[in-house]
C-alpha atoms as a PDB file:
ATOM      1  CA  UNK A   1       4.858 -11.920  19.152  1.00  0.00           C
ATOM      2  CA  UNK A   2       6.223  -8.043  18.110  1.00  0.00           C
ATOM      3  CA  UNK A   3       6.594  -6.361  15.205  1.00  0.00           C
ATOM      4  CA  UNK A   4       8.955  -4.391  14.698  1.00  0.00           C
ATOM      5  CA  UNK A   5       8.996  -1.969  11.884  1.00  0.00           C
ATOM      6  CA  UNK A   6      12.136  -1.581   9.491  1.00  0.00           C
ATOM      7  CA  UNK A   7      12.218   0.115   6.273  1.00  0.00           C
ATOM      8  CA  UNK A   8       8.625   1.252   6.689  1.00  0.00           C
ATOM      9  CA  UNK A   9       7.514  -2.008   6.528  1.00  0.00           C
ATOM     10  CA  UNK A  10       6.543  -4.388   9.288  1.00  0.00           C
ATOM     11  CA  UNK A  11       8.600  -7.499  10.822  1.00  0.00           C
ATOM     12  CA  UNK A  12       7.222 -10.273  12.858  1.00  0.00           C
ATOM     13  CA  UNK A  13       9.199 -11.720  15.038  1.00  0.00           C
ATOM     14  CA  UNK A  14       7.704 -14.775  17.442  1.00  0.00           C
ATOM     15  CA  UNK A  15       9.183 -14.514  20.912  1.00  0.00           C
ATOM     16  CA  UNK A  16       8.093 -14.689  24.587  1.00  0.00           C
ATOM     17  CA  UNK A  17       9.172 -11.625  26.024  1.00  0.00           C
ATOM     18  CA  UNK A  18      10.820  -8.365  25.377  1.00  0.00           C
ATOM     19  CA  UNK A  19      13.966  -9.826  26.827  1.00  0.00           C
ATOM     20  CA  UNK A  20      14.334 -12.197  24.216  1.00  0.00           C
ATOM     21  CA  UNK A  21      13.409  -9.405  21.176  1.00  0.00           C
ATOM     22  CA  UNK A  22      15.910  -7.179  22.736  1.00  0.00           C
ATOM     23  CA  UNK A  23      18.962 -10.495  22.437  1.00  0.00           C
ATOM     24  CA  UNK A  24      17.760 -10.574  18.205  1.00  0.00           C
ATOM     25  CA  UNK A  25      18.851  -7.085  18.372  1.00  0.00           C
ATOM     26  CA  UNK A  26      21.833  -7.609  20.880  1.00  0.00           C
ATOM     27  CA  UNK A  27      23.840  -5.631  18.137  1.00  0.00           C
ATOM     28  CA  UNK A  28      21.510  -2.443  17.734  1.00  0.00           C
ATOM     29  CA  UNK A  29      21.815   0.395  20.481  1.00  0.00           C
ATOM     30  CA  UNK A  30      18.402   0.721  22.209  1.00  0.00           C
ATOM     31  CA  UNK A  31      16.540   3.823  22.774  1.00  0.00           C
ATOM     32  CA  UNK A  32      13.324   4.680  24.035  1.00  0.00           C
ATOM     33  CA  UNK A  33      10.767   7.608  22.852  1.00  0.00           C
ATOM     34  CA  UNK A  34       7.217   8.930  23.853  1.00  0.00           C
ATOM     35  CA  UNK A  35       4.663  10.576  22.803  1.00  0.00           C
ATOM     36  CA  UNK A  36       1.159  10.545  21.842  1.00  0.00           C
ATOM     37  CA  UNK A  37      -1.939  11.565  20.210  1.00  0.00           C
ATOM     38  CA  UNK A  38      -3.529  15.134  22.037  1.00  0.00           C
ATOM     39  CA  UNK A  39      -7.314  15.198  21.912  1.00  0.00           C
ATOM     40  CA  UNK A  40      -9.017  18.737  21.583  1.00  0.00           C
ATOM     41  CA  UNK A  41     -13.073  18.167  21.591  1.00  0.00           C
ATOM     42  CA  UNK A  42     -13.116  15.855  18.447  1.00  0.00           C
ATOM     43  CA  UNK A  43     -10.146  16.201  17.191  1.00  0.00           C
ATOM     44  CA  UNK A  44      -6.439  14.637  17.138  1.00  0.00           C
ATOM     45  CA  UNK A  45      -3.409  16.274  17.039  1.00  0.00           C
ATOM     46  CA  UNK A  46      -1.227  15.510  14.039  1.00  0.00           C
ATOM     47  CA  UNK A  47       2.265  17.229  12.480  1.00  0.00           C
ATOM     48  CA  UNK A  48       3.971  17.553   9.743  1.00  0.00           C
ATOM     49  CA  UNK A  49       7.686  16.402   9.699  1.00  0.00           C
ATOM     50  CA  UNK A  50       9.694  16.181   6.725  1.00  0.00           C
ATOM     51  CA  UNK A  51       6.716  16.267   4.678  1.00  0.00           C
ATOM     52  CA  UNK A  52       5.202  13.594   6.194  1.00  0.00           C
ATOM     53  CA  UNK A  53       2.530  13.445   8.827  1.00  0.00           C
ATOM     54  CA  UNK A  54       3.784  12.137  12.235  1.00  0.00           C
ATOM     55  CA  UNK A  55       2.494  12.146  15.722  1.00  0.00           C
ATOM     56  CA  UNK A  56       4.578  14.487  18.190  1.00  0.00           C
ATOM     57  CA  UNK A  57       7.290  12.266  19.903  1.00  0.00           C
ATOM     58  CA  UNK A  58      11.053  12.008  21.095  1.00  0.00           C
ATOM     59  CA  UNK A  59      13.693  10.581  22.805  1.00  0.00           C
ATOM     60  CA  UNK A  60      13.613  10.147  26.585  1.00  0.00           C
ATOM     61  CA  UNK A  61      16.050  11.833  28.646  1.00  0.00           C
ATOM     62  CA  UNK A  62      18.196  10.008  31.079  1.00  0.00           C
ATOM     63  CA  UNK A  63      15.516   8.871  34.174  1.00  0.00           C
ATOM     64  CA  UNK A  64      12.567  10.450  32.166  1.00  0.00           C
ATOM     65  CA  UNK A  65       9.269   8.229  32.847  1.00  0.00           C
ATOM     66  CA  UNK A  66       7.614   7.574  29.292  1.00  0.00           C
ATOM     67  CA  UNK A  67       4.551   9.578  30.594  1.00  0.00           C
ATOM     68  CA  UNK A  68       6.698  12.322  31.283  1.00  0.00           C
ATOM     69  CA  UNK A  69       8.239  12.485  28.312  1.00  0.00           C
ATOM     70  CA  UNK A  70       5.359  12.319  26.097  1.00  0.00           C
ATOM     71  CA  UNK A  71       4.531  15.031  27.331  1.00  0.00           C
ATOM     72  CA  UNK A  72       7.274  16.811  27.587  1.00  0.00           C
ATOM     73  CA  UNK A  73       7.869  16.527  23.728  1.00  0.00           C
ATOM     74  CA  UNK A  74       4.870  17.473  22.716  1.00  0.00           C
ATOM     75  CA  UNK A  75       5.426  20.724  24.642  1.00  0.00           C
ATOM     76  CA  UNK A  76       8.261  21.468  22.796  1.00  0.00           C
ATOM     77  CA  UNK A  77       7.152  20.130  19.605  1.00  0.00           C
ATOM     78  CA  UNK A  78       3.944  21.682  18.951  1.00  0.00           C
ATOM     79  CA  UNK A  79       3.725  24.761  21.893  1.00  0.00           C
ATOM     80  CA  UNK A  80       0.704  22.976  24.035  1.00  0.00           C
ATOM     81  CA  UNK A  81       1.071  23.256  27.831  1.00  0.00           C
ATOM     82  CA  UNK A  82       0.736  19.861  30.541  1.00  0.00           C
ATOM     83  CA  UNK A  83      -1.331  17.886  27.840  1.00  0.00           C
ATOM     84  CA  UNK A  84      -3.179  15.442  30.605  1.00  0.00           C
ATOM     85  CA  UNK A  85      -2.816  11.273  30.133  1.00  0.00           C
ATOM     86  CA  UNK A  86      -5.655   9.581  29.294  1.00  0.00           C
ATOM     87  CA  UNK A  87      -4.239   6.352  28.820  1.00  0.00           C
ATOM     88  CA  UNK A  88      -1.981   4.240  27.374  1.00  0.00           C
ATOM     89  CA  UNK A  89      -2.074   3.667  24.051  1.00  0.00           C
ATOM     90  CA  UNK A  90       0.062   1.003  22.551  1.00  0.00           C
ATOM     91  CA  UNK A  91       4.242   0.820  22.355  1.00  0.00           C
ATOM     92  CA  UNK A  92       5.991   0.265  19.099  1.00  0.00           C
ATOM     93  CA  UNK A  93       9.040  -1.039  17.955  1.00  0.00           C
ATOM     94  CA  UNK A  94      11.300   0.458  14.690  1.00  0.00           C
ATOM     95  CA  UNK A  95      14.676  -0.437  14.007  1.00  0.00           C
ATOM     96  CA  UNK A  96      16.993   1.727  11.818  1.00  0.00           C
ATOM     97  CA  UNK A  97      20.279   2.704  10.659  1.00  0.00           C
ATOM     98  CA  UNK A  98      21.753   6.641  11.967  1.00  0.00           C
ATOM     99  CA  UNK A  99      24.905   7.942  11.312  1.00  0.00           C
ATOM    100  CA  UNK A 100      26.215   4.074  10.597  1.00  0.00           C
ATOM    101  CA  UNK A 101      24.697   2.824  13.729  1.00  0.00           C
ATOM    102  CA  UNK A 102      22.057   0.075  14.125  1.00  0.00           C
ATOM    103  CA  UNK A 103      19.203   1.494  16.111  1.00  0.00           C
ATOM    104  CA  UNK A 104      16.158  -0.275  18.132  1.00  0.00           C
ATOM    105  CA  UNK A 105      13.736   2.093  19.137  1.00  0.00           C
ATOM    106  CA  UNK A 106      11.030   1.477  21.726  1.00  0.00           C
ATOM    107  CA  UNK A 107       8.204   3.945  21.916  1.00  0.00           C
ATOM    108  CA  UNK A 108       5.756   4.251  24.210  1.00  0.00           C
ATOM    109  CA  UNK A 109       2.318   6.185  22.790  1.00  0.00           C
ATOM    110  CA  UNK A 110      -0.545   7.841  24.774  1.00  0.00           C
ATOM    111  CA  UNK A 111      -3.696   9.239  24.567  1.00  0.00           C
ATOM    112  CA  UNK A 112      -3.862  12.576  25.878  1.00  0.00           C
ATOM    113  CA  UNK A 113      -6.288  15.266  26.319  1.00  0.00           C
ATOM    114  CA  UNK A 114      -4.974  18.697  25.558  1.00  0.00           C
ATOM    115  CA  UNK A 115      -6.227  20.196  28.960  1.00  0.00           C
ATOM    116  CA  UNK A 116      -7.742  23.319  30.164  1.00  0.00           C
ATOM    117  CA  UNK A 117      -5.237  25.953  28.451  1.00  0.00           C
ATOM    118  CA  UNK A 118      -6.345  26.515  25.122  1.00  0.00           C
ATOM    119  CA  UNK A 119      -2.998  27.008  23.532  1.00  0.00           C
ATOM    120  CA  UNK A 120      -1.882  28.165  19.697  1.00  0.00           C
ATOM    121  CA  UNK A 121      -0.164  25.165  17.976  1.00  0.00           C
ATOM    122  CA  UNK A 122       3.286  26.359  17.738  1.00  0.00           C
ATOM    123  CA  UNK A 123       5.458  23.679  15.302  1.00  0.00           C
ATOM    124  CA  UNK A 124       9.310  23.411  16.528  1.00  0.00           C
ATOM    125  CA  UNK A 125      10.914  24.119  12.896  1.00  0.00           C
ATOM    126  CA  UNK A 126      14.313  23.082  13.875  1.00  0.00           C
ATOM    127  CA  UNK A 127      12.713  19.379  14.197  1.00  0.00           C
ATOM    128  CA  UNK A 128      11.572  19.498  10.658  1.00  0.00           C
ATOM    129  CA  UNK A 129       7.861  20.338  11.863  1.00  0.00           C
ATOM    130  CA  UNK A 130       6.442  22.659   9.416  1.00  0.00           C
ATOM    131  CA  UNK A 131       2.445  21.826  10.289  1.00  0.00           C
ATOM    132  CA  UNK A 132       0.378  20.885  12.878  1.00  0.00           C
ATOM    133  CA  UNK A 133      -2.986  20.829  12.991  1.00  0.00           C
ATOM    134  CA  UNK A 134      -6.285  18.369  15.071  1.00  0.00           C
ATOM    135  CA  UNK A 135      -8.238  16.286  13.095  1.00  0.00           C
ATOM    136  CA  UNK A 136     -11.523  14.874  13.103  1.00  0.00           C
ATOM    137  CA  UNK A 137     -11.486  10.596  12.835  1.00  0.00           C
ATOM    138  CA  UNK A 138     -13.112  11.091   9.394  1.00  0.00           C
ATOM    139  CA  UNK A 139      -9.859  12.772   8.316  1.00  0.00           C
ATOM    140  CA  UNK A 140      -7.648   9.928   9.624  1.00  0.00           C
ATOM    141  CA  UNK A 141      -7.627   8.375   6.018  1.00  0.00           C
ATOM    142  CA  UNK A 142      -5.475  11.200   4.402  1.00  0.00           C
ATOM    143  CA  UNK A 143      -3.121  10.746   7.669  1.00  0.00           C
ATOM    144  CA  UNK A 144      -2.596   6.890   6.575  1.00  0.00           C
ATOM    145  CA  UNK A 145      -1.565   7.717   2.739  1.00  0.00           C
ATOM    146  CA  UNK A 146       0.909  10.465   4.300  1.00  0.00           C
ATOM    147  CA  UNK A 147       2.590   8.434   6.902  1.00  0.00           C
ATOM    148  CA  UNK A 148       4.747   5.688   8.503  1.00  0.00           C
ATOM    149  CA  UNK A 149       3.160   2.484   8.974  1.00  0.00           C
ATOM    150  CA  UNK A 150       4.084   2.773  12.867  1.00  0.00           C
ATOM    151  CA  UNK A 151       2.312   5.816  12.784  1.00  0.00           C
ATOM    152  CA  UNK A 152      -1.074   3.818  11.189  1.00  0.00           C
ATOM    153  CA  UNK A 153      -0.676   1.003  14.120  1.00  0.00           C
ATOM    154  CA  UNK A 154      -1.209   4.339  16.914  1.00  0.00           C
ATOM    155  CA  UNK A 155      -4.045   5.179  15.141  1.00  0.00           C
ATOM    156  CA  UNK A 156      -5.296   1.415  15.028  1.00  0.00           C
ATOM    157  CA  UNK A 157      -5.104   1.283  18.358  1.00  0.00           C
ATOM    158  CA  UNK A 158      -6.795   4.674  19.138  1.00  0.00           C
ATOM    159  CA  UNK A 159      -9.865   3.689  17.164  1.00  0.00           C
ATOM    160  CA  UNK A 160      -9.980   0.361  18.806  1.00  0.00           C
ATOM    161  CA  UNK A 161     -10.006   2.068  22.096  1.00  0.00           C
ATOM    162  CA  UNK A 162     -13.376   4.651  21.112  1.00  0.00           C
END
């Protein structure tokens, strides 16, 4: 079974394998994206995009390992330096329309400590981050009324893991 999240809302769709979600969307081009939640003492890592909280995350390049690029994007997203893998998280599925294109995206999320350089959060503006800020579990719940439903199943599957 996957879900697959379209309109912000969540899909089942009953199948063996990722080979056989992949042939129900034999007509969508497929990408793949990391990223992950970065753990400083107590807190998570959240940002702001397009007025809307978000985890960092982006598109893997050509060859890229989803661990690598995880943390690669949250690099350039928020300004931290070699965020260290915890563990895996969970992966998530979204399909969407861009530019008149059907679009499957596969994302693969992590858990990641922020490491020993103490950095200042800088947010990359010109990907419509305008916040970013860690936050304690008991702030999770104004997260979940300002975000995607993708982004709640991440943090479902962070506080199974604690």
């Amino acid at each position: 079974m996957y879900k697959v999240f379209i309109d912000n809302k969540v899909s089942i769709f009953n199948v063996g394998s990722e080979k056989d979600l992949l042939k129900k969307f034999e007509d969508h081009q497929i990408i793949e994206a990391a990223g992950g939640l970065v753990q400083r003492e107590n807190k998570f890592l959240f940002i702001k995009r397009n007025g809307f909280w978000d985890i960092p995350k982006g598109k893997l390049e050509k060859g890229e390992t989803p661990e690598n690029g995880a943390i690669r994007e949250i690099e350039e997203e928020c300004g931290l330096i070699q965020p260290i893998i915890k563990k895996h998280l969970i992966d998530t599925w979204h399909a969407y329309e861009h530019k008149g294109k059907l679009v499957l995206k596969k994302t693969y999320w992590f858990w990641l400590d922020e490491g020993k350089k103490k950095m200042d959060l800088v947010p990359q503006v010109e990907e419509g981050i305008t916040e970013l800020d860690f936050f304690s579990q008991d702030k999770f719940e104004m997260i979940k009324a300002n975000t995607f439903l993708s982004i709640i199943e991440v943090i479902a599957a962070l506080e199974q893991m604690k």
